[in-house]
N, C-alpha and C. Protein backbone atom coordinates (compact mmCIF):
# COMPACT_ATOMS: atom_id res chain seq x y z
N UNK A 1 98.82 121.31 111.07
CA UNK A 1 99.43 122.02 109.96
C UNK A 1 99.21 121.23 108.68
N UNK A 2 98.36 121.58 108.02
CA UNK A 2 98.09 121.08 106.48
C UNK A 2 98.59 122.03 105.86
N UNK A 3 99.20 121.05 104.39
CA UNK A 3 99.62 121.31 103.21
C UNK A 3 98.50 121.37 102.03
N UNK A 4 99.12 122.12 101.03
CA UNK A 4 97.29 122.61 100.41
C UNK A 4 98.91 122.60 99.10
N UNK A 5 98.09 121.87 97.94
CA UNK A 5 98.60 121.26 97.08
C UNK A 5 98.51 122.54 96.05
N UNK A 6 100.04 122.15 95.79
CA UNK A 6 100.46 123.31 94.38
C UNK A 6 99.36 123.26 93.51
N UNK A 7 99.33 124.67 92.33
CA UNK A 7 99.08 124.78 91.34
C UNK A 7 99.50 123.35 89.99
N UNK A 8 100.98 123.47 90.47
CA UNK A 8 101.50 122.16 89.68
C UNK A 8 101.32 120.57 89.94
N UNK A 9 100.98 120.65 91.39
CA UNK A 9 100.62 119.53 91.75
C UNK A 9 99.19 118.69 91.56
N UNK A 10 98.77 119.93 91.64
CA UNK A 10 96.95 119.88 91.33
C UNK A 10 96.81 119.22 89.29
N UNK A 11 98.07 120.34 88.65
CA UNK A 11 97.89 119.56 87.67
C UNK A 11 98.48 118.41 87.15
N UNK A 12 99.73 117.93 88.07
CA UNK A 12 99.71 116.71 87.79
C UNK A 12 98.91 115.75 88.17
N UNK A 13 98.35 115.65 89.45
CA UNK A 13 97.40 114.84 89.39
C UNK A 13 96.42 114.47 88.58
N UNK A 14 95.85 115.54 87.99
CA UNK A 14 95.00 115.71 86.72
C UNK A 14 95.26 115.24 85.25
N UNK A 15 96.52 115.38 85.41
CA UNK A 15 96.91 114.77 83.75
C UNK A 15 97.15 113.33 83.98
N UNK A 16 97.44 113.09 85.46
CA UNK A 16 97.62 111.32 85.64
C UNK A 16 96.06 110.67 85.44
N UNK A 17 95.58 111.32 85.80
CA UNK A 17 93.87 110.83 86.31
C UNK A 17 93.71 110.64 84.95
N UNK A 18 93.99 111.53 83.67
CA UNK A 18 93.29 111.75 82.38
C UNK A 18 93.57 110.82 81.84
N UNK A 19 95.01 110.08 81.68
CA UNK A 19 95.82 109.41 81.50
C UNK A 19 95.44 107.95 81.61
N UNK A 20 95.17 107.95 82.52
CA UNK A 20 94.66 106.60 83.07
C UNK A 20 93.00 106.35 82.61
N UNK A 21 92.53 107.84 83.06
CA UNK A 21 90.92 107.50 82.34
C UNK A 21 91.02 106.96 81.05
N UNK A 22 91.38 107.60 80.14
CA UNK A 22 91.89 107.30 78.73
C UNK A 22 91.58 105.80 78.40
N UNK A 23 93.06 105.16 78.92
CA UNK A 23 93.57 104.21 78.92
C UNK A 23 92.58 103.11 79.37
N UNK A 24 92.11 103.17 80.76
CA UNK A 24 90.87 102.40 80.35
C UNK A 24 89.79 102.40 80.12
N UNK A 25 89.35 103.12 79.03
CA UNK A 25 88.39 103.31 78.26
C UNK A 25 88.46 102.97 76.92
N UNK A 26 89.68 102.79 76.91
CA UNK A 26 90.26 102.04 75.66
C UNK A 26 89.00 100.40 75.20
N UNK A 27 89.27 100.32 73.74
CA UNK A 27 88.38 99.24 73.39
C UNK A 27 89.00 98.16 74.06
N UNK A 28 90.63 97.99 73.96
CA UNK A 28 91.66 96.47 74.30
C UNK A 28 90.94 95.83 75.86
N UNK A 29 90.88 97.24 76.69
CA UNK A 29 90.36 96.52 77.64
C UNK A 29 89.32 95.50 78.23
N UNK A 30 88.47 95.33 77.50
CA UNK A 30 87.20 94.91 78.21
C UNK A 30 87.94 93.59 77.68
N UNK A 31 87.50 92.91 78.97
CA UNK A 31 87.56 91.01 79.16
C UNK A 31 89.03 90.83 79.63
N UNK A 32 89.79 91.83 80.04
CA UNK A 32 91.44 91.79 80.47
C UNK A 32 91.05 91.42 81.77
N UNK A 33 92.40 91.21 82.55
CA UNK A 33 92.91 90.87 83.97
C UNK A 33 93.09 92.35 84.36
N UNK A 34 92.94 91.99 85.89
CA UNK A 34 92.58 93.06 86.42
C UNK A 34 93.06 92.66 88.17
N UNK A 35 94.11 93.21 88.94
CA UNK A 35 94.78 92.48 89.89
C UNK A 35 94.59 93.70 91.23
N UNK A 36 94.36 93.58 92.19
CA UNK A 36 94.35 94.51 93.40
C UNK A 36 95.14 94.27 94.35
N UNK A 37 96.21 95.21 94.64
CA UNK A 37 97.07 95.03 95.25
C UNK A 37 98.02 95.79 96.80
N UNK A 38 98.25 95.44 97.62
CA UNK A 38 99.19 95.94 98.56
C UNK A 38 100.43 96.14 99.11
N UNK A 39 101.01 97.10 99.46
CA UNK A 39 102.55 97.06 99.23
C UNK A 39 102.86 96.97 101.26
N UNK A 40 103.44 95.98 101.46
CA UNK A 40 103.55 95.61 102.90
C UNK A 40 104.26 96.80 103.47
N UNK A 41 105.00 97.07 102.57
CA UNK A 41 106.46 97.85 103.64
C UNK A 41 105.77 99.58 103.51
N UNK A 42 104.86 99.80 102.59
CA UNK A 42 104.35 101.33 103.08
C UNK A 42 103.57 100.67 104.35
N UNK A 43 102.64 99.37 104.57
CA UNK A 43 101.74 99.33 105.93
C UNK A 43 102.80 99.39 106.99
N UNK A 44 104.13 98.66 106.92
CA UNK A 44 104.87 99.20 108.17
C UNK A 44 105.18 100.92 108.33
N UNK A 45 105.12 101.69 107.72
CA UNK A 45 105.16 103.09 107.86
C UNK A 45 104.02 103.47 107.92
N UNK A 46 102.82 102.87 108.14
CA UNK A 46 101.46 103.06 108.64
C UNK A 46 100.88 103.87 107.79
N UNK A 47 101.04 103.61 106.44
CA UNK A 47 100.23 104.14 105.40
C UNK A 47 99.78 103.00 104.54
N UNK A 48 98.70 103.13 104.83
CA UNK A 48 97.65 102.10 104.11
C UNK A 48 97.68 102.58 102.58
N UNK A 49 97.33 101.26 101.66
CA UNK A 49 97.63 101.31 100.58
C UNK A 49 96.77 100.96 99.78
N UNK A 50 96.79 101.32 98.81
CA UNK A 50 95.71 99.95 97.34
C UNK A 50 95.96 100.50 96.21
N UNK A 51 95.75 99.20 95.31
CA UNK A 51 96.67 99.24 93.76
C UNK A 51 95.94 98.56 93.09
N UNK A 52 95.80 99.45 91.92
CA UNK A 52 94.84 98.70 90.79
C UNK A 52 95.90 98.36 89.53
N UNK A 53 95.97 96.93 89.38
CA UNK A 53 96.78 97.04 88.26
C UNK A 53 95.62 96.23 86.92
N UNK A 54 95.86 96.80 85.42
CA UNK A 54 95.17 96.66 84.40
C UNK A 54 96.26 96.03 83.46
N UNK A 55 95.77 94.91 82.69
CA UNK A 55 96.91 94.54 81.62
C UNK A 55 95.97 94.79 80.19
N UNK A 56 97.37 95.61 80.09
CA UNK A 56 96.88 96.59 79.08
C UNK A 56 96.96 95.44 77.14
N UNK A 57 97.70 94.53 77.49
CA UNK A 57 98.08 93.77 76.24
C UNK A 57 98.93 92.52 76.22
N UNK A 58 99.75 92.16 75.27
CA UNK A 58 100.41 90.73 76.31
C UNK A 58 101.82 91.15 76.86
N UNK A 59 102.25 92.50 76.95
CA UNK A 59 103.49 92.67 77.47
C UNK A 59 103.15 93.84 78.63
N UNK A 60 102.45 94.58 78.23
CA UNK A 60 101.70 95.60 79.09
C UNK A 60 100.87 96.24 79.90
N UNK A 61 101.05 96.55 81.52
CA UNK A 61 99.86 96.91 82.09
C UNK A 61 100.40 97.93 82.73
N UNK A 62 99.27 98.27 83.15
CA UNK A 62 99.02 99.93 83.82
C UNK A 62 98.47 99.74 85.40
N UNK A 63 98.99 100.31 86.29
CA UNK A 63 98.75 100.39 87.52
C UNK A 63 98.51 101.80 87.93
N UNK A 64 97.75 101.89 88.88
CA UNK A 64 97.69 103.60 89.83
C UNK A 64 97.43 102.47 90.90
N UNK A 65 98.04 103.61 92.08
CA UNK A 65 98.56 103.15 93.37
C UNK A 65 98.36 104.09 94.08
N UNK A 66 96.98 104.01 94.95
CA UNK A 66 97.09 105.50 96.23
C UNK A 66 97.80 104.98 97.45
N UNK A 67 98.85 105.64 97.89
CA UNK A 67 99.41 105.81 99.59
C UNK A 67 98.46 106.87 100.10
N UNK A 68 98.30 106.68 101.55
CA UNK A 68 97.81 108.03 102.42
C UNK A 68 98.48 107.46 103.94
N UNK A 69 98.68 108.32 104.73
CA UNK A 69 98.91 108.63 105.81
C UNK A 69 98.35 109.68 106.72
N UNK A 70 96.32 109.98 106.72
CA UNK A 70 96.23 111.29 107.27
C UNK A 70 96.69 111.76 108.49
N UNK A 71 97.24 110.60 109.84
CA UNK A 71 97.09 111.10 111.12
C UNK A 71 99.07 111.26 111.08
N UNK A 72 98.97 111.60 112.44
CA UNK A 72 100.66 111.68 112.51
C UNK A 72 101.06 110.29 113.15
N UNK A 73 101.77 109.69 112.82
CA UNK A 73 102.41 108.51 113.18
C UNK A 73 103.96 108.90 113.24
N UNK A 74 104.45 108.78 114.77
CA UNK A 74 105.59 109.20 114.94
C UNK A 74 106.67 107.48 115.05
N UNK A 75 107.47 107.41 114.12
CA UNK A 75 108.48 106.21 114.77
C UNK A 75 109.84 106.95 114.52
N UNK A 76 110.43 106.35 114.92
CA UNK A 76 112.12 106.93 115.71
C UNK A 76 112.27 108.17 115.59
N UNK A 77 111.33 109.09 116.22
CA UNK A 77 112.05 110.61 116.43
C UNK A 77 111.05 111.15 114.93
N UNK A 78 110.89 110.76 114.48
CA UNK A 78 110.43 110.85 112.74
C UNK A 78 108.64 110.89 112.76
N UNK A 79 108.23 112.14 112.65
CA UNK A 79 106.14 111.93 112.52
C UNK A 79 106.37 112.52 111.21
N UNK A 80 105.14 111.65 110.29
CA UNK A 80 104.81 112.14 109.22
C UNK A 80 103.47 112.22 108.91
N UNK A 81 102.84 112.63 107.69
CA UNK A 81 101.20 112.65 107.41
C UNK A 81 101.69 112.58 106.08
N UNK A 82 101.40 111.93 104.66
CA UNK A 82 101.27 111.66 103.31
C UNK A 82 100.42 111.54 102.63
N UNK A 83 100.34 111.56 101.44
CA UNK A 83 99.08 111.25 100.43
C UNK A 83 99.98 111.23 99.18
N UNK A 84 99.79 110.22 98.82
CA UNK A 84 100.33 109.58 97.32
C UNK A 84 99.85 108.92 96.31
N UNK A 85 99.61 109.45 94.79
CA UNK A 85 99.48 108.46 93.63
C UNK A 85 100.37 108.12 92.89
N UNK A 86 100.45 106.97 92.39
CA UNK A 86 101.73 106.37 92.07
C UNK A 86 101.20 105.59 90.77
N UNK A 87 100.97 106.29 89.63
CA UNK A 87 101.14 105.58 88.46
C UNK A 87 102.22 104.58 87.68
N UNK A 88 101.95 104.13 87.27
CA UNK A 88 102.96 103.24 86.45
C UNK A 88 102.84 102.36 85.28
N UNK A 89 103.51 102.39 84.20
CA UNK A 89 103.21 101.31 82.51
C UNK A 89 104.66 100.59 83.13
N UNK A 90 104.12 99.15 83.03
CA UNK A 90 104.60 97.90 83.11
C UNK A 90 105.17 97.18 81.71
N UNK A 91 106.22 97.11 81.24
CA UNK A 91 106.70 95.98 80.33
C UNK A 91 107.11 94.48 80.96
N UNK A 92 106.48 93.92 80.62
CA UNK A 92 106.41 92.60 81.18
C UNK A 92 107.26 91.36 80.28
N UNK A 93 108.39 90.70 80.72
CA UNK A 93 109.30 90.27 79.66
C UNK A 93 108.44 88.20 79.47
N UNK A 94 107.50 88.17 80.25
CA UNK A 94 107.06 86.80 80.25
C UNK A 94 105.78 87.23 79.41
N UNK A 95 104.69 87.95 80.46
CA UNK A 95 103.25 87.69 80.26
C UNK A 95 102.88 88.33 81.37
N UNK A 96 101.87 89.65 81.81
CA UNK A 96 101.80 90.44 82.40
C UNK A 96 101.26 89.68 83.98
N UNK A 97 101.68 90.58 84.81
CA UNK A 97 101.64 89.48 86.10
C UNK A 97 101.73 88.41 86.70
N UNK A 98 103.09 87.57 86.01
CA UNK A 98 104.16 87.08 86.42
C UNK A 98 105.36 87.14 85.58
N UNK A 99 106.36 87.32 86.46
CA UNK A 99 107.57 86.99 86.68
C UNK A 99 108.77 88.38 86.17
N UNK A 100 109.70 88.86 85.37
CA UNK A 100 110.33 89.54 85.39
C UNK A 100 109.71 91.17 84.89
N UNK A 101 109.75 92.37 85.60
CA UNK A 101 109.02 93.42 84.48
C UNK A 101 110.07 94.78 84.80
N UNK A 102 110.08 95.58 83.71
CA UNK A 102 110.24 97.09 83.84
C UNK A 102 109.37 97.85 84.15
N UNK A 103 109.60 98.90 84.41
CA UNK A 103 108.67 100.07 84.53
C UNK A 103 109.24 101.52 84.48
N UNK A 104 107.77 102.78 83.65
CA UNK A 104 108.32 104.07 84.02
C UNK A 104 107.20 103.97 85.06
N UNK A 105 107.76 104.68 86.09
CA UNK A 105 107.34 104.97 87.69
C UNK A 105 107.32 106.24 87.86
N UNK A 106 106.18 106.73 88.24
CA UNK A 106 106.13 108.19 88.56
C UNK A 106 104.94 108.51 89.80
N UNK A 107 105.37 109.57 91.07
CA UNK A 107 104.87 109.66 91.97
C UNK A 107 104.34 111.56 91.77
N UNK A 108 103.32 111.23 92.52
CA UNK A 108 102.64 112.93 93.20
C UNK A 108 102.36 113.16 94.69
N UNK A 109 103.26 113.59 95.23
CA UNK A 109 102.48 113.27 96.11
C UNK A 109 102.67 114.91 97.43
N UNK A 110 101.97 115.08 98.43
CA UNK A 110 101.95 115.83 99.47
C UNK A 110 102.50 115.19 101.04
N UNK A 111 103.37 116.04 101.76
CA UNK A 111 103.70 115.84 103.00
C UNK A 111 103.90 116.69 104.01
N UNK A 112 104.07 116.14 105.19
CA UNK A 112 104.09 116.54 106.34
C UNK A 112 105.31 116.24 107.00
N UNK A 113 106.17 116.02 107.39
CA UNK A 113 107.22 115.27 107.94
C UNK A 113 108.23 116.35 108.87
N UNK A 114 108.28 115.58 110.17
CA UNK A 114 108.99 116.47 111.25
C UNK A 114 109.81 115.43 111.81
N UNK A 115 111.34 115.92 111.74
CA UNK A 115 112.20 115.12 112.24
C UNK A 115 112.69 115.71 113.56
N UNK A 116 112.67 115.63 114.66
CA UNK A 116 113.01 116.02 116.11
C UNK A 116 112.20 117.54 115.98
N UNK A 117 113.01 118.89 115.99
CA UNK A 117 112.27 119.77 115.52
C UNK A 117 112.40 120.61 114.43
N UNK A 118 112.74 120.08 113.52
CA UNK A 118 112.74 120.00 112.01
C UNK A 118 111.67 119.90 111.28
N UNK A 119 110.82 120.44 110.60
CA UNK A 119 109.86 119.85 109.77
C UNK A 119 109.77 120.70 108.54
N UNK A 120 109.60 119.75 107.29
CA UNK A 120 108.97 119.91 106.06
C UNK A 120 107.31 119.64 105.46
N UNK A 121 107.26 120.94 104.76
CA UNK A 121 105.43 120.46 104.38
C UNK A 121 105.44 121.08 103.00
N UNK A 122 105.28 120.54 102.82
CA UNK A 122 105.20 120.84 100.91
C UNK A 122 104.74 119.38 100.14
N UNK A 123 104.95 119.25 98.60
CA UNK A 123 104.66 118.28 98.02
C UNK A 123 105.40 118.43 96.80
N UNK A 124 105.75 117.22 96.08
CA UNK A 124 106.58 116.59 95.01
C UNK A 124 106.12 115.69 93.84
N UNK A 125 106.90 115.73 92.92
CA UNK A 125 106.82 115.21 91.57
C UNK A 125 107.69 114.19 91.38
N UNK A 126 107.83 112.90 91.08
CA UNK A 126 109.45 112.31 90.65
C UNK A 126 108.91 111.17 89.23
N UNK A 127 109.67 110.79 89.21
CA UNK A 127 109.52 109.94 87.42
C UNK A 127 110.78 109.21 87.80
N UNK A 128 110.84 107.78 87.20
CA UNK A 128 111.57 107.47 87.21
C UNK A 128 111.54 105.88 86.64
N UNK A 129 112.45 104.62 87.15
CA UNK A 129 112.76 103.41 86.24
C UNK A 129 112.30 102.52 86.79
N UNK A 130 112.09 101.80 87.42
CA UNK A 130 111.78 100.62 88.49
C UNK A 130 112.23 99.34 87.37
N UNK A 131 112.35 97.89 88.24
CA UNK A 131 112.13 96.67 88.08
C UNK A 131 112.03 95.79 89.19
N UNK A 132 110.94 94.72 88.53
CA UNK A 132 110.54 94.03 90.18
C UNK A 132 110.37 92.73 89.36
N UNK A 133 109.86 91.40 90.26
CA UNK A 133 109.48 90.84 89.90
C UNK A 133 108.44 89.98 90.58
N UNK A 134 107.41 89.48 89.50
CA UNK A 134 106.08 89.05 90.41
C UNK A 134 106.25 87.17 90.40
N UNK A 135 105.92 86.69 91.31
CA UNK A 135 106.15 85.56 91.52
C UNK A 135 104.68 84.89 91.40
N UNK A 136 104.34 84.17 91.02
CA UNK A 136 102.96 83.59 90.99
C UNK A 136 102.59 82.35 91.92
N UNK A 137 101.66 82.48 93.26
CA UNK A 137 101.73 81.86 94.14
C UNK A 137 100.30 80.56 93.72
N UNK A 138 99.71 80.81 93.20
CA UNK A 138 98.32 80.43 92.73
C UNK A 138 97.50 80.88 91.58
N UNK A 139 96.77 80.49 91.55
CA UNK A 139 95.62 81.13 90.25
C UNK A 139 95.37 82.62 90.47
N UNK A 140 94.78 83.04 91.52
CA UNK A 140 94.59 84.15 91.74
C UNK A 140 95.40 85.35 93.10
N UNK A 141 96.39 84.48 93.31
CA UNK A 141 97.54 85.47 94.34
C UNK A 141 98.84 85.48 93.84
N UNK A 142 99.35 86.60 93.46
CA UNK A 142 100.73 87.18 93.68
C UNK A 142 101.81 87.62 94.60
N UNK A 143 102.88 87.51 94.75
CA UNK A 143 103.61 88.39 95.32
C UNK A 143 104.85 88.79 94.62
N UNK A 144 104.59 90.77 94.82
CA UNK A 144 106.37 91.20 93.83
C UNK A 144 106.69 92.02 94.79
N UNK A 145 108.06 91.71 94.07
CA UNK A 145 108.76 92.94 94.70
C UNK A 145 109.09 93.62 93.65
N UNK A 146 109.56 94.94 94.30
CA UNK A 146 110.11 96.23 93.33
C UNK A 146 111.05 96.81 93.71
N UNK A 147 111.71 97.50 92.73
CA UNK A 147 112.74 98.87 93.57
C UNK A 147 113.09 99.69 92.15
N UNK A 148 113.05 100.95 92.41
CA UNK A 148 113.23 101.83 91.72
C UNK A 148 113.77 103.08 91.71
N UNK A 149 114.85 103.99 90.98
CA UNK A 149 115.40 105.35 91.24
C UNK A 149 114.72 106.28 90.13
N UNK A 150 114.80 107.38 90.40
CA UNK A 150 114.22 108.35 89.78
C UNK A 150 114.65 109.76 90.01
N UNK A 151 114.02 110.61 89.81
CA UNK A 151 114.23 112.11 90.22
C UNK A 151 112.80 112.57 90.66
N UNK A 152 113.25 113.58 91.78
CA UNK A 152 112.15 114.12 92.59
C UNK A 152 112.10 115.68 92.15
N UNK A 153 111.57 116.61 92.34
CA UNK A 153 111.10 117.99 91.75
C UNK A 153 109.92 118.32 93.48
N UNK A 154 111.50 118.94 94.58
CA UNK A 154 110.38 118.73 96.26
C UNK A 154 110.27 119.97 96.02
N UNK A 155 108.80 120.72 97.09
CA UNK A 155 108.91 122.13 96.71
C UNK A 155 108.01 122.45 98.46
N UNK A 156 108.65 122.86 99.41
CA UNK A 156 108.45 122.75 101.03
C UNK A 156 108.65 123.75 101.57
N UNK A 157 108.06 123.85 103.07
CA UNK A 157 108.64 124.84 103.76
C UNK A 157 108.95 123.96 104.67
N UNK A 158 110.61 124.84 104.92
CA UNK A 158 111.66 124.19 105.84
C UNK A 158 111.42 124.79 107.01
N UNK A 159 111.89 125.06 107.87
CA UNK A 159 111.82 125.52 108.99
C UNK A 159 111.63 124.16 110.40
N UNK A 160 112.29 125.19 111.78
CA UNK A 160 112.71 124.71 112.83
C UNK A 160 111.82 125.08 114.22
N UNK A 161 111.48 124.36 115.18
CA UNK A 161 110.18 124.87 116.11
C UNK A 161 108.92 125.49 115.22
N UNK A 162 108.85 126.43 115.87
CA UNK A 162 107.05 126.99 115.56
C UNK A 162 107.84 128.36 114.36
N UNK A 163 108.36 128.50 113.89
CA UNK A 163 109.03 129.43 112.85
C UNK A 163 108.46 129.02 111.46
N UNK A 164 106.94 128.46 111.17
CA UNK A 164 106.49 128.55 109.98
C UNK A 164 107.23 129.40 108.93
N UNK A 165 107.51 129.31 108.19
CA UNK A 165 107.45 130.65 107.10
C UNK A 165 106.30 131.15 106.28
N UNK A 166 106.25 132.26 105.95
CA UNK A 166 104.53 132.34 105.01
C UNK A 166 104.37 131.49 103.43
N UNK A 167 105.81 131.27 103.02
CA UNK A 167 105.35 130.52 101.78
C UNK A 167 106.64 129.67 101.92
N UNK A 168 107.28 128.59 100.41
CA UNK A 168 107.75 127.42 100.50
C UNK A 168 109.16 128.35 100.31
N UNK A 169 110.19 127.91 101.25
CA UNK A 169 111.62 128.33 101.35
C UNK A 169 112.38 127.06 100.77
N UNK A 170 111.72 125.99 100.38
CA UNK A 170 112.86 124.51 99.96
C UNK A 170 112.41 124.47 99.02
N UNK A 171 113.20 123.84 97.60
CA UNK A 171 113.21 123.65 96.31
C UNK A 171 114.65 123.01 95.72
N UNK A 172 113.65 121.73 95.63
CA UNK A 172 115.20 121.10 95.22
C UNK A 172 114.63 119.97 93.98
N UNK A 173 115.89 119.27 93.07
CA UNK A 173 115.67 118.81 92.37
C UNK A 173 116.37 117.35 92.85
N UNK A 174 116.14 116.29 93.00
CA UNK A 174 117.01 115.85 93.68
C UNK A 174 116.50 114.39 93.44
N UNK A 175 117.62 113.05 93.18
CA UNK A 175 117.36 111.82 92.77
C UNK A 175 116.62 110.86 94.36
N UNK A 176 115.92 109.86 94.14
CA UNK A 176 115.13 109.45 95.18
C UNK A 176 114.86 107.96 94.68
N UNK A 177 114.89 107.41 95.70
CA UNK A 177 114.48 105.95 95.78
C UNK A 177 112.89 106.17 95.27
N UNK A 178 112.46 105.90 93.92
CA UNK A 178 110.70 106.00 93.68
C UNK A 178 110.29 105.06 93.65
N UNK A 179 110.63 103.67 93.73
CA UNK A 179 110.01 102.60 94.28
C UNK A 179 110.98 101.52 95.30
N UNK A 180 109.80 101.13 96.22
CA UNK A 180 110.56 100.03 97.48
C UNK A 180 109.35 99.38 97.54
N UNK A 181 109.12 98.01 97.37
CA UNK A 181 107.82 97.29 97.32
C UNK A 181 108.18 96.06 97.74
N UNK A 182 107.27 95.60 98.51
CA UNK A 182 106.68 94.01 98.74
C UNK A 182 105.82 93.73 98.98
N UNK A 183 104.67 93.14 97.72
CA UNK A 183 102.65 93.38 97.90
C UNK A 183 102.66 92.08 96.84
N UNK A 184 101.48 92.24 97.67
CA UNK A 184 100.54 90.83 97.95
C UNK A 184 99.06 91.25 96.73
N UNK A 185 99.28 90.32 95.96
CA UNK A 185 98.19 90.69 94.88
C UNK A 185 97.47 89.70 94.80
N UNK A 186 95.99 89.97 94.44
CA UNK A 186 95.18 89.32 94.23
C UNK A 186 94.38 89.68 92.54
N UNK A 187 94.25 88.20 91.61
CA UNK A 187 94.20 88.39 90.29
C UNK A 187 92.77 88.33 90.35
N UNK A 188 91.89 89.63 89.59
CA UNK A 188 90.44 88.53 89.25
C UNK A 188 90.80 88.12 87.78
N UNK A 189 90.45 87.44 87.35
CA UNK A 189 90.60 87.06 85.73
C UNK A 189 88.83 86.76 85.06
């Protein structure tokens, strides 16, 4: 059972992509830091990860972050399948990639998720605040953490056993943990 991505979803992705193209195409960039990164605790939910983060200036950088999950990975009663981009502008209160930062945090993403025989398939929007902080282990390795709340905009079909419905019966607006992080970065400079 695949999910086939909203009209709205299709264009947020698109205005993130533009967004970001933009941005680094910008003149500031060329000769910046440039850091690749992994978030441990999506690999324990068996969604592999990678993160490009860009410093955009001396307080500011820009990250996009794909999650995916294509197969079903079932743990406690709980199978899911995901696909996620996870943009984000960084204010950095030291010097960009280390030590204390803000962020606006915003996710797109599509799912699959069946709890005993429960399942949702649809896909979501959320925006929201984060702060983390990056610790500097070496010249070229990091590690931060994050955590962040926000609001979600889910739009699914609910349903129980094999009772598909023909289109999305769930729609909710609803606040969400939009970031939980602990990744391991690597700086090129």
């Amino acid at each position: 059972m695949k999910s086939s991505p909203t009209p709205q979803l299709r264009k947020a992705f698109l205005s993130i992509l533009l967004v970001i193209a933009a941005m680094m195409c910008a003149p500031q960039m060329q000769a910046q830091r440039l850091a690749l990164k992994t978030n441990t605790i999506d690999w324990l939910t068996m969604s592999p990860n990678l993160t490009l983060e860009a410093r955009l200036s001396s307080r500011l950088s820009l990250q996009l972050g794909i999650v995916g999950n294509p197969t079903h990975i079932s743990i406690a009663n709980i199978q899911t399948t995901n696909f996620r981009v996870e943009p984000e502008l960084r204010y950095w209160f030291n010097r960009p990639m280390a030590r204390h930062f803000v962020a606006l945090s915003a996710t797109a993403a599509t799912f699959n998720l069946r709890f005993k025989d429960r399942h949702f398939i649809g896909d979501g929007i959320a925006a929201g605040f984060s702060y983390g902080y990056a610790l500097v282990l070496s010249d070229h390795w990091n590690m931060e953490a994050e955590v962040g709340v926000g609001v979600a905009s889910l739009s699914a079909k609910d349903y129980r056993g094999n009772n598909q419905p023909a289109s999305k019966n769930y729609s909710h607006l609803k606040p969400v943990p939009i970031r939980l992080g602990l990744s391991f970065a690597y700086i090129f400079k």
